[in-house]
Protein backbone atom coordinates (compact mmCIF):
# COMPACT_ATOMS: atom_id res chain seq x y z
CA UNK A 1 25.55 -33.43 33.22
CA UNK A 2 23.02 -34.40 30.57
CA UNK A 3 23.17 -34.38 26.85
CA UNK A 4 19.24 -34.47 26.67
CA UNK A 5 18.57 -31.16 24.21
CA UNK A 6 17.22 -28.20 26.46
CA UNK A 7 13.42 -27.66 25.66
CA UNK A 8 12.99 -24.36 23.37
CA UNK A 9 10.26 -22.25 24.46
CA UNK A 10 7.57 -22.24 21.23
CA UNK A 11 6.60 -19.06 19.58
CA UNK A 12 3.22 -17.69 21.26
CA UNK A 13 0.37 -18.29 18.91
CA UNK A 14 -0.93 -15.55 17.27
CA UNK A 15 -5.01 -15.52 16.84
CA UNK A 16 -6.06 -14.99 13.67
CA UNK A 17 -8.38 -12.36 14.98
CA UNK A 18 -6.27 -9.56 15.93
CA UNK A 19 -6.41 -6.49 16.25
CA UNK A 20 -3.98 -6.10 13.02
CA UNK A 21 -5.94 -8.24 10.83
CA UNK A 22 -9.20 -7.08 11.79
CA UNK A 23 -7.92 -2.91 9.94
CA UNK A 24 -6.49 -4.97 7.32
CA UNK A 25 -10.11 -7.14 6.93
CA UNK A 26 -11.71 -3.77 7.22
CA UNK A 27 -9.64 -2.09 4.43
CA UNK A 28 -10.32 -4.51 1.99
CA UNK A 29 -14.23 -4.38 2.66
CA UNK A 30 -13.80 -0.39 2.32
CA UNK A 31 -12.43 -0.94 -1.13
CA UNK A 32 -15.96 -1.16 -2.54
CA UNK A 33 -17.57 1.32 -0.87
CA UNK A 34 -15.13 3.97 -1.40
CA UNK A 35 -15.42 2.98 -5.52
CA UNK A 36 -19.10 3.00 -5.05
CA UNK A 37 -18.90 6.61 -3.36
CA UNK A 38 -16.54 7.87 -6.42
CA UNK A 39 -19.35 6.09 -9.24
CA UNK A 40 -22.02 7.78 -7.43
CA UNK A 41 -20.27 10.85 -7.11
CA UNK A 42 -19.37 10.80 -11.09
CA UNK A 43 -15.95 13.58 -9.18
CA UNK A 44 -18.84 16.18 -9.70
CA UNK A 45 -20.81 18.13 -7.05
CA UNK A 46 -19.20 17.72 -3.75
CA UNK A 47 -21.14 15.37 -1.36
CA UNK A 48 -20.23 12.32 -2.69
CA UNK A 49 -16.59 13.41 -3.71
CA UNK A 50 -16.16 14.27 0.23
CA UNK A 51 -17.41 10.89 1.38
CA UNK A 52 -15.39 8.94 -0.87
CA UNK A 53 -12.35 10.74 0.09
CA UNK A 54 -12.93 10.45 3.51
CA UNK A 55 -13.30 6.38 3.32
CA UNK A 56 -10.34 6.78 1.03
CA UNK A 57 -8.04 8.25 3.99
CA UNK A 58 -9.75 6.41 6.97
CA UNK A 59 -8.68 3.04 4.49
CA UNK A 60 -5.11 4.68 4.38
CA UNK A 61 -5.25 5.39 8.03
CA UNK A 62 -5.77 1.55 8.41
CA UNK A 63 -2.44 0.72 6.68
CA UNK A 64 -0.76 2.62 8.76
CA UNK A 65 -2.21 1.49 11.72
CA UNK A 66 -2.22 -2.33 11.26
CA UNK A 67 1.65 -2.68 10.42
CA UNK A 68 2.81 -0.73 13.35
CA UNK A 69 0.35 -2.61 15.84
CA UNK A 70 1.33 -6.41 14.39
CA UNK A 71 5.17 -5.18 14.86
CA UNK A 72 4.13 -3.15 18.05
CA UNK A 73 2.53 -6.45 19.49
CA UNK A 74 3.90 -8.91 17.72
CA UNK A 75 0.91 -10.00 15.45
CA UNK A 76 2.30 -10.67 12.56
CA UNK A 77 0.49 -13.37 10.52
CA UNK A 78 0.16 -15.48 7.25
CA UNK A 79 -2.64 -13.49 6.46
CA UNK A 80 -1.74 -10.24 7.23
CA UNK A 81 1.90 -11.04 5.25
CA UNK A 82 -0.70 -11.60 2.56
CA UNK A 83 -3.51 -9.43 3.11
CA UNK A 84 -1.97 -6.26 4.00
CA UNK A 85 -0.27 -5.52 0.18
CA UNK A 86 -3.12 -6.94 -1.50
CA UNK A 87 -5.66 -4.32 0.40
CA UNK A 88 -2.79 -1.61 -0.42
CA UNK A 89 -2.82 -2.45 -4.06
CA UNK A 90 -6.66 -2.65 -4.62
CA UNK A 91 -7.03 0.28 -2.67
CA UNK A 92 -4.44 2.74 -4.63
CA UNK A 93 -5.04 0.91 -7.40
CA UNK A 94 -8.45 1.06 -7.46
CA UNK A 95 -8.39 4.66 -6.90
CA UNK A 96 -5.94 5.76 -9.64
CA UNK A 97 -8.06 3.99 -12.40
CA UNK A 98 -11.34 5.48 -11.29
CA UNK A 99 -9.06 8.86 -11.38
CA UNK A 100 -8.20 8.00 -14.65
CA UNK A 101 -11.53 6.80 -15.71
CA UNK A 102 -13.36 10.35 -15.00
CA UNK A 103 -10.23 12.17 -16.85
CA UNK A 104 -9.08 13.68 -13.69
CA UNK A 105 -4.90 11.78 -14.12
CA UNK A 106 -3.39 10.54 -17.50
CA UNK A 107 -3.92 7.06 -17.75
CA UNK A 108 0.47 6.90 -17.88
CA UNK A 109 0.50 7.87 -15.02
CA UNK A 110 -1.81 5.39 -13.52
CA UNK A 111 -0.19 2.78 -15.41
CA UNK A 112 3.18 3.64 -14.90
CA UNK A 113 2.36 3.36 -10.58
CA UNK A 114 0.34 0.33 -10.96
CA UNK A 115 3.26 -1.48 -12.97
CA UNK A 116 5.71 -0.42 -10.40
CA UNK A 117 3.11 -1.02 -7.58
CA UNK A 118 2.58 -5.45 -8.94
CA UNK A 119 6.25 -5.24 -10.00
CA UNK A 120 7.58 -4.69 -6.72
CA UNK A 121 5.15 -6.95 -5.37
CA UNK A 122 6.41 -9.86 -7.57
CA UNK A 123 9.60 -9.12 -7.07
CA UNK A 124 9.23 -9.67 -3.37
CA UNK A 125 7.84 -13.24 -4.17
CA UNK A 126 10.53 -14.06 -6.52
CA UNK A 127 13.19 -14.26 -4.01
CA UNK A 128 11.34 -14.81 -1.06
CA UNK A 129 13.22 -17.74 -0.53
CA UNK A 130 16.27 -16.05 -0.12
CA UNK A 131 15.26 -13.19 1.72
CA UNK A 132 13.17 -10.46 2.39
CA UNK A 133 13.11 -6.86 1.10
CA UNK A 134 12.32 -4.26 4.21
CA UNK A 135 10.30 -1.18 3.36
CA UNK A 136 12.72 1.33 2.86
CA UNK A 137 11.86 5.23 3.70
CA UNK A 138 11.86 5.87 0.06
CA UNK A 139 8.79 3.53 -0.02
CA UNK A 140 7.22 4.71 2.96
CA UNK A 141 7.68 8.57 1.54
CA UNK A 142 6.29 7.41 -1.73
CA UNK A 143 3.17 5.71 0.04
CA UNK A 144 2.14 9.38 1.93
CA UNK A 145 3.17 10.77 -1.33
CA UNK A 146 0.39 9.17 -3.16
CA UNK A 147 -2.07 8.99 -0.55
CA UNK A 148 -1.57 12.52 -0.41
CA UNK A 149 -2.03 13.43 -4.33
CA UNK A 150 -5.26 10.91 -4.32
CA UNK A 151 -6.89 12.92 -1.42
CA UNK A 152 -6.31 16.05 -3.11
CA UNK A 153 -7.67 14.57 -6.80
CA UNK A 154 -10.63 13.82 -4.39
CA UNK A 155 -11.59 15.95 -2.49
CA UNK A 156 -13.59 19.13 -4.58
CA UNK A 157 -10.76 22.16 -4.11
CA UNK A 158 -11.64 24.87 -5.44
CA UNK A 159 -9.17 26.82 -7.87
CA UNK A 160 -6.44 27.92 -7.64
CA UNK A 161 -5.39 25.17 -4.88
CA UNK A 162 -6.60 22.34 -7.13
CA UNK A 163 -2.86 22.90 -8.85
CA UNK A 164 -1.64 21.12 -5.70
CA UNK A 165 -2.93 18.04 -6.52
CA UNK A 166 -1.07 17.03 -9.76
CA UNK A 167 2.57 18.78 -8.17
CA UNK A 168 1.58 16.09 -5.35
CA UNK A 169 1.08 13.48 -7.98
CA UNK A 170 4.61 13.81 -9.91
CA UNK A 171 6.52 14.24 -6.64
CA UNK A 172 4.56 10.85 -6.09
CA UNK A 173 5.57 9.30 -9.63
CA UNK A 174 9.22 10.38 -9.41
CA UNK A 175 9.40 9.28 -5.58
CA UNK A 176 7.33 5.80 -6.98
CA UNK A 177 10.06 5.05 -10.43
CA UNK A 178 13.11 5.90 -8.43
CA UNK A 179 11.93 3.46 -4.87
CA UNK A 180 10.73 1.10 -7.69
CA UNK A 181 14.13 1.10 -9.31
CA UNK A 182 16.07 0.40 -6.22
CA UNK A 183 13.81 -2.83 -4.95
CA UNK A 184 14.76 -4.21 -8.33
CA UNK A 185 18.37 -3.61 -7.47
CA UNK A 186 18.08 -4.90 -3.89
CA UNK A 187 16.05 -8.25 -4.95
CA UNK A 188 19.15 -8.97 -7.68
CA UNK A 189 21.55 -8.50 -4.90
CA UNK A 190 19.92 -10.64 -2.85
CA UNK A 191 19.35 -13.31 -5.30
CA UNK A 192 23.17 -12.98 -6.59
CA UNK A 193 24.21 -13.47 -2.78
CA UNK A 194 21.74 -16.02 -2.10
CA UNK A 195 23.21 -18.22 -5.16
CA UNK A 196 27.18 -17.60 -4.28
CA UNK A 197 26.25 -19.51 -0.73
């Protein structure tokens, strides 16, 4: 009998160029042209409008799709750890100020998601180092929630179904303060248990 350490079997290298990264690459690249569809559009007439909320769900679609297949797979990488919320955030984000901008959603509103939106996000990097914060359902509900109210703001509905939209939108606030909320009582937990080891 040996005391020589057994050999570990190392993790299998992940390519860079995955399938995962690749929708996340290609979400961030339809940011712009889904904010040049909107500008062109000015949310009148209905060409425009349609196209930009089509690239707006296909993006959306993308999230979706690139989280299940790196877990699916396992191709998870630096740079879709990294990627993947920044695309989310420019994407939303860049969609509920251009919402705001043509006076179709209260600027409150938009600022009141996008605060909770970076908060959460740096809340996730504060205490990285002691942990990480899983996506809980109330985030993932909040997530269709506002993908949901965006495509309706986007899309040209005729009356009276255009009242959908902003019931979709404060079911997607209330949904986004209350998830927000609890990741800021998770990451103190975690850093309060973290610092008693």
């Amino acid at each position: 009998m040996t005391d020589e350490p057994v050999p570990v079997a190392s993790p299998r290298p992940v390519s860079l160029y995955n399938p995962a990264n690749l929708l996340t690459a290609a979400r961030i690249v339809l940011v712009p042209v889904f904010v040049a569809f909107v500008i062109v559009s000015g949310m009148t007439g209905s060409g425009w409008r349609i196209l930009a909320c089509l690239t707006f769900c296909v993006a959306s679609a993308t999230d979706f799709a690139d989280g299940w297949i790196a877990r699916r797979y396992q191709l998870v990488t630096s740079f879709g750890k990294v990627a993947d919320p920044i695309a989310d955030k420019a994407l939303t984000g860049s969609a509920l100020v251009l919402l705001s901008a043509y006076d179709r959603l209260s600027w409150w509103v938009t600022g009141l998601i996008l605060l909770r939106e970076w908060g959460v996000t740096a809340l996730r990097f504060w205490v990285i180092r002691y942990g990480v914060i899983p996506a809980s359902r109330g985030g993932k509900l909040k997530t269709v929630l506002q993908i949901a109210a965006i495509a309706w703001f986007l899309w040209p509905v005729p009356e009276p179904f255009d009242v959908v939209g902003p019931v979709l939108m404060i079911a997607a606030l209330i949904v986004t303060v209350v998830t927000g909320a609890d990741y800021v009582l998770q990451a103190l937990r975690l850093r309060r248990r973290a610092e008693r080891v």
